[in-house]
C-alpha atoms as a PDB file:
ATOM      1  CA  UNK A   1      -0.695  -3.677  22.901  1.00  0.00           C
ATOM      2  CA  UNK A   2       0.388  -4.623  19.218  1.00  0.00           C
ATOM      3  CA  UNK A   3      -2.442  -4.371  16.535  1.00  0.00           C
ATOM      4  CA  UNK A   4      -2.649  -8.014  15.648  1.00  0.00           C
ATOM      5  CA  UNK A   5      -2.078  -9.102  19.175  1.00  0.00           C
ATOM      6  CA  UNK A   6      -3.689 -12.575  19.518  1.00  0.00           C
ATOM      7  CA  UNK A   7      -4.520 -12.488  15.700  1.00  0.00           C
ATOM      8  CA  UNK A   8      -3.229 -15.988  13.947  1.00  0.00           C
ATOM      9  CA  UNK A   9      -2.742 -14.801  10.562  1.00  0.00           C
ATOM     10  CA  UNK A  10      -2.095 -17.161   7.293  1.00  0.00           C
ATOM     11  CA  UNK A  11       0.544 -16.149   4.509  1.00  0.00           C
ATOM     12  CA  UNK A  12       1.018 -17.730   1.175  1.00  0.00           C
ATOM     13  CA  UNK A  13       4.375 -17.939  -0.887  1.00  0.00           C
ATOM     14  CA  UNK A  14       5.898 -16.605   2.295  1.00  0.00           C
ATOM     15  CA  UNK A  15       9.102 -18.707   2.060  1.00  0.00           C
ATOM     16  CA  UNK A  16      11.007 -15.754   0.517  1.00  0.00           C
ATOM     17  CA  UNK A  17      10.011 -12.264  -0.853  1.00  0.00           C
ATOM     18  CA  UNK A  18       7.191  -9.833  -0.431  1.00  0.00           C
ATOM     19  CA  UNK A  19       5.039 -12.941   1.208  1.00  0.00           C
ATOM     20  CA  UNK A  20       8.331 -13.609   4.020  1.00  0.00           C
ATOM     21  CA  UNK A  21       8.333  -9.615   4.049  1.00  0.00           C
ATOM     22  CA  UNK A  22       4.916  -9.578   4.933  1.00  0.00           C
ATOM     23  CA  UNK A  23       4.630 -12.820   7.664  1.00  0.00           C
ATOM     24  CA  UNK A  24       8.232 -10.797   9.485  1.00  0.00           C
ATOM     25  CA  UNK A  25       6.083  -7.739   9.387  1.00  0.00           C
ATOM     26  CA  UNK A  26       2.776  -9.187  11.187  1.00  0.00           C
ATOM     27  CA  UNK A  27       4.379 -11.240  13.119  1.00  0.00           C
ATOM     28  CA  UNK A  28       6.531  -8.332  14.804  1.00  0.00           C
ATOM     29  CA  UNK A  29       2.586  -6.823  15.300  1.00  0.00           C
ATOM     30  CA  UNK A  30       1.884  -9.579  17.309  1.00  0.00           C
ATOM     31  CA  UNK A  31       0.047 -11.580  15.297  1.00  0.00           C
ATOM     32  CA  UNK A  32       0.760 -15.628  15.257  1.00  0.00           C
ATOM     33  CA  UNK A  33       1.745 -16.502  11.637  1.00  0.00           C
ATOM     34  CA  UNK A  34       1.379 -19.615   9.290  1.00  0.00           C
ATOM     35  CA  UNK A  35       3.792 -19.390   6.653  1.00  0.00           C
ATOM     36  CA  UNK A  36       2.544 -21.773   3.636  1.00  0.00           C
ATOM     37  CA  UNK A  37       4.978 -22.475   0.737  1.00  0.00           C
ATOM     38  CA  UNK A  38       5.631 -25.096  -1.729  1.00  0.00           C
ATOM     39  CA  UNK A  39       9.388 -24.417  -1.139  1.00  0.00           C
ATOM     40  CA  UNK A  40      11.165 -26.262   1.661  1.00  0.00           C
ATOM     41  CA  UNK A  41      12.747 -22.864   2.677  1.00  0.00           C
ATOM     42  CA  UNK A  42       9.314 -22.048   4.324  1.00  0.00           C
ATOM     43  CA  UNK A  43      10.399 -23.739   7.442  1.00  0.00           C
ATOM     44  CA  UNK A  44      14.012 -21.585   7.315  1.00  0.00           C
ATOM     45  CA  UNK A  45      11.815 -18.945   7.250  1.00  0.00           C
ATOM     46  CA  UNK A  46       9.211 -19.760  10.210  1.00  0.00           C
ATOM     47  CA  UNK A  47      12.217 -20.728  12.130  1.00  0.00           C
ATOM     48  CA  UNK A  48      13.571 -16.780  11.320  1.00  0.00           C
ATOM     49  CA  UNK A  49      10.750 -15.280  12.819  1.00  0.00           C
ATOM     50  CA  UNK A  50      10.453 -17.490  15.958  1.00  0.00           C
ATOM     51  CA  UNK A  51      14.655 -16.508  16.314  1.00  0.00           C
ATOM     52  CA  UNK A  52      13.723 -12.915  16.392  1.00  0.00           C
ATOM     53  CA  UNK A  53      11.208 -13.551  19.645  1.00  0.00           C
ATOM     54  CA  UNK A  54       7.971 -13.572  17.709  1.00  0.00           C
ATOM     55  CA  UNK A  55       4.932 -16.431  16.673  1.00  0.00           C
ATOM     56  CA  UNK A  56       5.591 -18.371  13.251  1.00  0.00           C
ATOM     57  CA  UNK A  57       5.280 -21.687  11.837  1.00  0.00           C
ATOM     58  CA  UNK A  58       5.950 -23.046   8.740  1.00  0.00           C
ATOM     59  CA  UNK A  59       3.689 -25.511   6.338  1.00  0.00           C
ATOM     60  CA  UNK A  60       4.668 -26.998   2.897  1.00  0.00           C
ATOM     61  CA  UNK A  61       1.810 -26.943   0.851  1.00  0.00           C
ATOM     62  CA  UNK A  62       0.826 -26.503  -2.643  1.00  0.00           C
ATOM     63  CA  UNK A  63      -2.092 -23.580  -2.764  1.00  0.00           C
ATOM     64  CA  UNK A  64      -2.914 -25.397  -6.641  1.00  0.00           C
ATOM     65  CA  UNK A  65      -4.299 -28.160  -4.482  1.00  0.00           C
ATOM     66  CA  UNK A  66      -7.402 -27.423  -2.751  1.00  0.00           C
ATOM     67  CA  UNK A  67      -7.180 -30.751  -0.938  1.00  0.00           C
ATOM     68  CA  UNK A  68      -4.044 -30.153   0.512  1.00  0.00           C
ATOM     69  CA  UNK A  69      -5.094 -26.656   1.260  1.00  0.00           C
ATOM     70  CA  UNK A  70      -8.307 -27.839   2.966  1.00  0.00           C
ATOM     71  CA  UNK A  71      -6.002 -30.230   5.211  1.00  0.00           C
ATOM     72  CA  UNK A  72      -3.900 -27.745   6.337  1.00  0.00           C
ATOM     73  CA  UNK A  73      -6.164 -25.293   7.103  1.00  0.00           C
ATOM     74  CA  UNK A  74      -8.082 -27.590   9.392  1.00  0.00           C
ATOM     75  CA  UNK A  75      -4.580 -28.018  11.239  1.00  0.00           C
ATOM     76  CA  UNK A  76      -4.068 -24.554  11.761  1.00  0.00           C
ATOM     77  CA  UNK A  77      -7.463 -23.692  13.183  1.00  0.00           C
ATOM     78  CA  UNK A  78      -7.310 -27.171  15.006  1.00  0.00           C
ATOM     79  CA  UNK A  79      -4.428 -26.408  16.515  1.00  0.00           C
ATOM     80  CA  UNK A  80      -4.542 -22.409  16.842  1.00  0.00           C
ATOM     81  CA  UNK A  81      -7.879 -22.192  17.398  1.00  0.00           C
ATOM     82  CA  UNK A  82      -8.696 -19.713  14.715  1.00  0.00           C
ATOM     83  CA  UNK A  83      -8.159 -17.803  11.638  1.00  0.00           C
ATOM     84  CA  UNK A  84      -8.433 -13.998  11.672  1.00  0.00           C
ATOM     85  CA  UNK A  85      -6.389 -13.085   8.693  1.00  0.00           C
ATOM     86  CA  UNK A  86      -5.539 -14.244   5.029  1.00  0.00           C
ATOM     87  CA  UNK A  87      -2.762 -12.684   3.230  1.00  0.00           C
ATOM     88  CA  UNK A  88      -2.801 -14.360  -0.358  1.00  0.00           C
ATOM     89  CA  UNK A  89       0.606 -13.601  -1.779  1.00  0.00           C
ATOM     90  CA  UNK A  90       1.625 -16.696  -3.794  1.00  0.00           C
ATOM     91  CA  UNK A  91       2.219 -15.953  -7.302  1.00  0.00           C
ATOM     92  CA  UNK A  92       4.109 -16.422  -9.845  1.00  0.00           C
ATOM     93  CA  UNK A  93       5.567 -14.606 -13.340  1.00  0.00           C
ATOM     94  CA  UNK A  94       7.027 -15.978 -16.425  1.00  0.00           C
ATOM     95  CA  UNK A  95       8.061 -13.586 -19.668  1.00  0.00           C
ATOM     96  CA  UNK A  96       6.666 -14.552 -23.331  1.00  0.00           C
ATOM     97  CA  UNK A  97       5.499 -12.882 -26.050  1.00  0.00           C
ATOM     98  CA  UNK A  98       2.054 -13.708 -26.516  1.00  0.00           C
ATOM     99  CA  UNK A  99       2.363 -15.545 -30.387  1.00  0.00           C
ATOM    100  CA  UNK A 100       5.304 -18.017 -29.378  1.00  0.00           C
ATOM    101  CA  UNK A 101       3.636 -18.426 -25.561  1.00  0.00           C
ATOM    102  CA  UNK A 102       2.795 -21.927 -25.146  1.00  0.00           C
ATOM    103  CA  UNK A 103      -0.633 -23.043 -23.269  1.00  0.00           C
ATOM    104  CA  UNK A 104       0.985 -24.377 -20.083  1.00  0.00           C
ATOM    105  CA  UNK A 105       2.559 -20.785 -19.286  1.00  0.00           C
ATOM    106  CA  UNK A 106      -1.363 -19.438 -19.385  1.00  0.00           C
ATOM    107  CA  UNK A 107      -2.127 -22.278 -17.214  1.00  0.00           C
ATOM    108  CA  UNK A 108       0.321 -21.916 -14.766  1.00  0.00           C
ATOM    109  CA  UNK A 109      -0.182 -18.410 -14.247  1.00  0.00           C
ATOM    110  CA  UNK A 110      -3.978 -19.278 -13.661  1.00  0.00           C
ATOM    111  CA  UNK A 111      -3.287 -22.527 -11.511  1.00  0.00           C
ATOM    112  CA  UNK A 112      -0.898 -20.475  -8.709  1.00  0.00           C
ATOM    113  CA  UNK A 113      -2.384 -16.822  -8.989  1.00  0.00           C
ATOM    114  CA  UNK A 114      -6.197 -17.137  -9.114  1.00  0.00           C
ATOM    115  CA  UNK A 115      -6.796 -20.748  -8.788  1.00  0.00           C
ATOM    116  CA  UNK A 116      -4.154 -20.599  -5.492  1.00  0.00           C
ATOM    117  CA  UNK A 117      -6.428 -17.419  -4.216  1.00  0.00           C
ATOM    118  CA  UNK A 118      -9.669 -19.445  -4.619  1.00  0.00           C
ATOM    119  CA  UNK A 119      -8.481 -22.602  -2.752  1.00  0.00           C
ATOM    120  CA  UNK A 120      -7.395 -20.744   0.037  1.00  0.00           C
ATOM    121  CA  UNK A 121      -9.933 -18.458   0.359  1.00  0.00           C
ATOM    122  CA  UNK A 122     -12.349 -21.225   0.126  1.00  0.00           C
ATOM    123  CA  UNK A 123     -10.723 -23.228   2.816  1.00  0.00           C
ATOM    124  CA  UNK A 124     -10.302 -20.401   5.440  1.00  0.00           C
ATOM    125  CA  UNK A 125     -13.849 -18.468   4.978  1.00  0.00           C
ATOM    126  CA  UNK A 126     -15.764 -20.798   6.808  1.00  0.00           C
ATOM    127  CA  UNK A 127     -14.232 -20.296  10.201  1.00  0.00           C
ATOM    128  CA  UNK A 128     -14.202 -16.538   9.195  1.00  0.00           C
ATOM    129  CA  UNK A 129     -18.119 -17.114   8.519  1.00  0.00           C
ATOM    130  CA  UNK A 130     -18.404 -18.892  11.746  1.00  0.00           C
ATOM    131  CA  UNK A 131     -16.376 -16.086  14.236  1.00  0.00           C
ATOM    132  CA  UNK A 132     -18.333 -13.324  12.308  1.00  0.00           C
ATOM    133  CA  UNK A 133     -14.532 -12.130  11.713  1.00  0.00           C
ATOM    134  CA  UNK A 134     -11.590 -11.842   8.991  1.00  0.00           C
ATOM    135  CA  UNK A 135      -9.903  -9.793   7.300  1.00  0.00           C
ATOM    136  CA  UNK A 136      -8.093 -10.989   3.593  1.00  0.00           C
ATOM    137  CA  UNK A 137      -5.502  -9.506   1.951  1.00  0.00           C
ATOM    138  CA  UNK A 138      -5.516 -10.576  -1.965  1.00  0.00           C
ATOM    139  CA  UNK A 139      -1.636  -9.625  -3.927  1.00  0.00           C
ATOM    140  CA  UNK A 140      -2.695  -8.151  -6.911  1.00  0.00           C
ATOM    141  CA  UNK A 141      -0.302  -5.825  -9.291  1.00  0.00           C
ATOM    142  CA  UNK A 142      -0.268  -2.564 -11.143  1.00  0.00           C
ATOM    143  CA  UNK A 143       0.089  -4.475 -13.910  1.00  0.00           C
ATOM    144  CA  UNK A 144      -2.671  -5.209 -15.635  1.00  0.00           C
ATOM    145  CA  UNK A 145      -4.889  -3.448 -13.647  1.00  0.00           C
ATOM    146  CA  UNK A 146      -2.803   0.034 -14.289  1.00  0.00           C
ATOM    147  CA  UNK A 147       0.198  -0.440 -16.643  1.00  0.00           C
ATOM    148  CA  UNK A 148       0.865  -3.157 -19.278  1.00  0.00           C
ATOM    149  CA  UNK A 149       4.543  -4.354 -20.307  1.00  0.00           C
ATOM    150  CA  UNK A 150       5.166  -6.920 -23.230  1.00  0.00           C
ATOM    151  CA  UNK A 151       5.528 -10.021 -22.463  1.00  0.00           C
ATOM    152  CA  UNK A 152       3.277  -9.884 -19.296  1.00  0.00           C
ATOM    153  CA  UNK A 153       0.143 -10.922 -20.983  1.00  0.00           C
ATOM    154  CA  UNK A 154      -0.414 -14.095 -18.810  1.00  0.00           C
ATOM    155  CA  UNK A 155       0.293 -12.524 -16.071  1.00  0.00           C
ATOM    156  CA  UNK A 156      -1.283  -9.289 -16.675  1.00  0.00           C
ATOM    157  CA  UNK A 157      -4.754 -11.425 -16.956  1.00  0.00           C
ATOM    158  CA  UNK A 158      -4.626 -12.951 -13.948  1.00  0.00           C
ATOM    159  CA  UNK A 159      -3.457 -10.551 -11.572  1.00  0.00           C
ATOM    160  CA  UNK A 160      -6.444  -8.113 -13.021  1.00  0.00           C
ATOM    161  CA  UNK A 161      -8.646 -11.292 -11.844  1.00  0.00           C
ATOM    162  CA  UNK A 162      -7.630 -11.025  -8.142  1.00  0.00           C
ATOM    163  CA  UNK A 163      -9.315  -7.248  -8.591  1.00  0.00           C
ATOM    164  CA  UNK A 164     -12.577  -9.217  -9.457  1.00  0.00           C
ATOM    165  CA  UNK A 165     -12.658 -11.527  -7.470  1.00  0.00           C
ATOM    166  CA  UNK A 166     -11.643  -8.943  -4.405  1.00  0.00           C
ATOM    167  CA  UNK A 167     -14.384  -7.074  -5.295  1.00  0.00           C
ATOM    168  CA  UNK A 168     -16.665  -9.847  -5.195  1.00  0.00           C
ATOM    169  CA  UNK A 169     -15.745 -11.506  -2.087  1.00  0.00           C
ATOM    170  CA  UNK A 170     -15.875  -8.183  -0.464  1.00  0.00           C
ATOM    171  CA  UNK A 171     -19.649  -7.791  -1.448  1.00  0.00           C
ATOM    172  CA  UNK A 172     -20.365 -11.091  -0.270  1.00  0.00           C
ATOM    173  CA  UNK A 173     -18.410 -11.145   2.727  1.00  0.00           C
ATOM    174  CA  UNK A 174     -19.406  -8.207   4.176  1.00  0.00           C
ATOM    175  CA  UNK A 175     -22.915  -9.359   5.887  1.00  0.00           C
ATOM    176  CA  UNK A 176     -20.009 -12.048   7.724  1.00  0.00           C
ATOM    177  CA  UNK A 177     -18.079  -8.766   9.107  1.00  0.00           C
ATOM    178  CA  UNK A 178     -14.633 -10.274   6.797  1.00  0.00           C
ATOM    179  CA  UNK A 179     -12.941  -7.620   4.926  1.00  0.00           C
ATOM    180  CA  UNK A 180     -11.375  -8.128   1.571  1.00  0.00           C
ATOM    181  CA  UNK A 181      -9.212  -5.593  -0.196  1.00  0.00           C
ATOM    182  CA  UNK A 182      -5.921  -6.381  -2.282  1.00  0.00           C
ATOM    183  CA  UNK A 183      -2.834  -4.834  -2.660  1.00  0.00           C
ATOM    184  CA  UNK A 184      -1.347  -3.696  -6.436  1.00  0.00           C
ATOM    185  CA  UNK A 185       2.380  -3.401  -5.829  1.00  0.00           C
ATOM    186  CA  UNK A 186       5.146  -1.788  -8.479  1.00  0.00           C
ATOM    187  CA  UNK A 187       8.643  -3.122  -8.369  1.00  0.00           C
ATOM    188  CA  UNK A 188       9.816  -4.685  -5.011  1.00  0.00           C
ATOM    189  CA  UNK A 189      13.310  -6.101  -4.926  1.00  0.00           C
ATOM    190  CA  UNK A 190      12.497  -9.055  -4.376  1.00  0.00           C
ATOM    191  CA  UNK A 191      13.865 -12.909  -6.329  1.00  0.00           C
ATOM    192  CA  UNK A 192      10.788 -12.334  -8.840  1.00  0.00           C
ATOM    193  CA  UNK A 193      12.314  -8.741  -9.801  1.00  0.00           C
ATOM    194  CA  UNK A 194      15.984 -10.297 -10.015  1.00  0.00           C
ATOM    195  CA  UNK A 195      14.033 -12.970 -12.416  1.00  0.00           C
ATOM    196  CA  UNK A 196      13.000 -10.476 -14.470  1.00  0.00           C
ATOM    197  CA  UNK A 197      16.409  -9.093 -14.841  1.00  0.00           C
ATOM    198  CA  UNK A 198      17.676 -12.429 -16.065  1.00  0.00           C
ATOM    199  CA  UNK A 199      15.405 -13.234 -18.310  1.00  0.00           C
ATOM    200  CA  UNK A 200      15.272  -9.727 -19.712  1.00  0.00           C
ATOM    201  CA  UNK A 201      19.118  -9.638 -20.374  1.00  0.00           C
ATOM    202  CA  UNK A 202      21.033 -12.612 -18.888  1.00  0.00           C
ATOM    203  CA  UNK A 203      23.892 -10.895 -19.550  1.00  0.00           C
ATOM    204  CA  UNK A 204      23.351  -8.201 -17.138  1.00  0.00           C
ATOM    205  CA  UNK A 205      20.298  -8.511 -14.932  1.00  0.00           C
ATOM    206  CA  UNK A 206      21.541  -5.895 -12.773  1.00  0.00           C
ATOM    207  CA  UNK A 207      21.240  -3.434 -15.332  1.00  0.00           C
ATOM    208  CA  UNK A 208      17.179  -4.113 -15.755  1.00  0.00           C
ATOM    209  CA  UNK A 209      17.028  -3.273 -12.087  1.00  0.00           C
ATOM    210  CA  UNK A 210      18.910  -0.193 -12.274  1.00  0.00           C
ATOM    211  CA  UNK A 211      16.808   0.874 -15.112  1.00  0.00           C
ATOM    212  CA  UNK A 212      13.689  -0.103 -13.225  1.00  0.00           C
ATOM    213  CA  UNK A 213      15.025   1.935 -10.143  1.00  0.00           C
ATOM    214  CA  UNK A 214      15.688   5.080 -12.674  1.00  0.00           C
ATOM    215  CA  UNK A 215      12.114   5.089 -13.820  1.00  0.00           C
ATOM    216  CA  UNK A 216      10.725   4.823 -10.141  1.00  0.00           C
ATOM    217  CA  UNK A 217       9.606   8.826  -9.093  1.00  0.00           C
ATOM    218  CA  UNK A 218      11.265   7.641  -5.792  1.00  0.00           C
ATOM    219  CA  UNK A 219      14.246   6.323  -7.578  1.00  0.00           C
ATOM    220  CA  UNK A 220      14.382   2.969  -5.604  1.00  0.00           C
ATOM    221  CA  UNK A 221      12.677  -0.731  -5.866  1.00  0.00           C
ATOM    222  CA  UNK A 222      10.221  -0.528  -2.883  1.00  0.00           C
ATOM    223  CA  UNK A 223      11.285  -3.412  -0.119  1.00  0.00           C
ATOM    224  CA  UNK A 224       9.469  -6.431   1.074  1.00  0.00           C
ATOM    225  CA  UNK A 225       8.981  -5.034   4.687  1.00  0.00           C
ATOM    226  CA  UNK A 226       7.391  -2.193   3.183  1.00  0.00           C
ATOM    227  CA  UNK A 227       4.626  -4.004   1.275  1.00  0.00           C
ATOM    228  CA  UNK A 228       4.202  -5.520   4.136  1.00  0.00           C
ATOM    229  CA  UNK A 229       3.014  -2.731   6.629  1.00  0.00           C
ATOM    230  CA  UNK A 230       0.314  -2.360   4.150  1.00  0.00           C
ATOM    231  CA  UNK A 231      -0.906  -5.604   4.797  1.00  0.00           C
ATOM    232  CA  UNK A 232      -0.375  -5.490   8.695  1.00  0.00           C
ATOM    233  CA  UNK A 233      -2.496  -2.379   8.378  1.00  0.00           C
ATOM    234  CA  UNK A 234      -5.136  -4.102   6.160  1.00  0.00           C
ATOM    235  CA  UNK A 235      -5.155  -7.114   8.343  1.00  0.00           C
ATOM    236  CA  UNK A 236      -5.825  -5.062  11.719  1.00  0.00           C
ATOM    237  CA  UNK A 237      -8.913  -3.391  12.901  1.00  0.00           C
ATOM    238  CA  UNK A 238      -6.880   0.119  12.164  1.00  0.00           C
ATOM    239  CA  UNK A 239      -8.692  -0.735   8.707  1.00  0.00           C
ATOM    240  CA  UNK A 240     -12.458  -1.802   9.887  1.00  0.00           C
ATOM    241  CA  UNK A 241     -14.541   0.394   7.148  1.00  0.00           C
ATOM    242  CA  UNK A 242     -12.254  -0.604   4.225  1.00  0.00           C
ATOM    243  CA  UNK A 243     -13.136  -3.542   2.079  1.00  0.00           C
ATOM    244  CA  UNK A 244     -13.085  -4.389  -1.769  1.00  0.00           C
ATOM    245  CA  UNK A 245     -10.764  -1.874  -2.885  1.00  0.00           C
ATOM    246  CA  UNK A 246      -7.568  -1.923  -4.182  1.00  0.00           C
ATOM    247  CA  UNK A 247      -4.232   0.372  -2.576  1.00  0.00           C
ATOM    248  CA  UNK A 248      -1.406   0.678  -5.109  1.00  0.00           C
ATOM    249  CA  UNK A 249       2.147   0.846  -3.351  1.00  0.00           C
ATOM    250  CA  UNK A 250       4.530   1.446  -6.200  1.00  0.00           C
ATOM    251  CA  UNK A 251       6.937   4.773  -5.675  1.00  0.00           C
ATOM    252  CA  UNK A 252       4.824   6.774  -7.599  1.00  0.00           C
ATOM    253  CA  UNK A 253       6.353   4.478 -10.640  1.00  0.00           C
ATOM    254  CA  UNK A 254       2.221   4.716 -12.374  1.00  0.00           C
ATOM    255  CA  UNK A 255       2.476   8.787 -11.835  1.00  0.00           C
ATOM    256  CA  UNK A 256       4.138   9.031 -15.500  1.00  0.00           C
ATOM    257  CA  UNK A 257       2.078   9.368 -18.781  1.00  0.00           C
ATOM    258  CA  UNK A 258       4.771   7.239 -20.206  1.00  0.00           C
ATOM    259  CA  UNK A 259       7.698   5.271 -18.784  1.00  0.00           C
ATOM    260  CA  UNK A 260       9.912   3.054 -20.064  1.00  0.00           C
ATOM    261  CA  UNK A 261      11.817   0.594 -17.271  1.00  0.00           C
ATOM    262  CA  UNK A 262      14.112  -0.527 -19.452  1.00  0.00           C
ATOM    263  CA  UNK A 263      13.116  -4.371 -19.868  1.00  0.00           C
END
């Protein structure tokens, strides 16, 4: 038996990246998985998983609106039955220096990574409440929380707020028997870090990554599938006395006193 046999599990931003890492990952545990993504290429990737033998289907929606997440939600447990496990992974990073950055950069940082975790935790916990089950899975980083790079103020701040608010939850979940922790990772390769790279030198992006990878104790970006076996682990009963903590999964890249990645 699989650990998330018969588990229907719920991934954000899972069209690509650490979230598509993560819904391949509990998916091969056994678990049924709802990919939800903004990005048309969230179906691609449902279809993926169902082509490799396992349980996955894919819904456009926009976590920013808590109507559409409410909707969707309801059609998931209406048509799965129930909701065991939340992995909120959508997120999103944009560089600026903090005197030229303009208001709608803070604001879209806070509308898709803590507004986005809100709406969909609000929409799922009530069948968790009602089962007297769940287990959530909140993406936080290192950064902000451990290690600070310019240019990452916006997203710094709200990716510390998901350690909050995971705390939080956790303390007022845990009379319901759901489980909240979140996961800080380093650098993944993943199309965020190859972002990054561009819009730290667009003339070579490749180079950032390198440099990244050079900095890394372990001398390598960590992979998708790997941040994902975190979650699968969080998001089974393997995990039953954990909640409101945060594990860091980074290659050892926050060992240093000092490093310098090169961006």
């Amino acid at each position: 038996m699989k650990k998330l046999d018969g588990k229907t599990a719920i991934v954000t931003g899972s069209a690509m990246g650490i979230g598509e890492g993560i819904a391949r990952v509990l998916a091969k545990h056994g678990a049924h998985v709802m990919l939800f993504d903004r990005d048309d290429k969230v179906f691609e990737s449902a279809k993926a998983i169902e082509t490799e033998g396992f349980q996955a289907a894919g819904f456009k929606v926009d976590v920013t609106n808590f109507d559409e997440v409410k909707n969707t939600v309801a059609e998931v447990h209406a048509r799965f039955g129930n909701i065991d496990v939340l992995v909120n992974n959508a997120g999103v990073i944009r560089l600026g220096n903090f005197p030229e950055m303009p208001n709608d950069t803070r604001d879209f940082h806070i509308q898709v990574n803590i507004n986005g975790v809100w709406n969909v935790s609000k929409a799922v916990i009530p069948y968790m409440i009602e089962k007297k089950y769940g287990k959530i899975v909140n993406m936080s980083s290192v950064t902000g929380y451990m290690v600070a790079d310019p240019g990452e103020v916006a997203y710094a701040t709200t990716k510390s707020a998901i350690i909050g608010f995971t705390r939080s939850l956790a303390a007022e979940m845990a009379e319901h028997q759901i489980n909240v922790n979140a996961i800080c990772p380093g650098y993944i390769y993943t199309p965020m870090a190859q972002q990054i790279g561009k819009e730290s030198n667009p003339d070579n992006p490749e180079s950032v990554i390198e440099g990244i990878a050079n900095a890394v104790p372990l001398k390598r970006l960590g992979k998708p599938e790997e941040v994902g076996e975190l979650a699968a682990f969080l998001a089974s009963d393997e995990s039953s006395y954990i909640t409101g903590t945060q594990v860091v999964i980074d290659g050892g890249s926050t060992l240093p006193e000092t490093t310098s990645v090169g961006v």
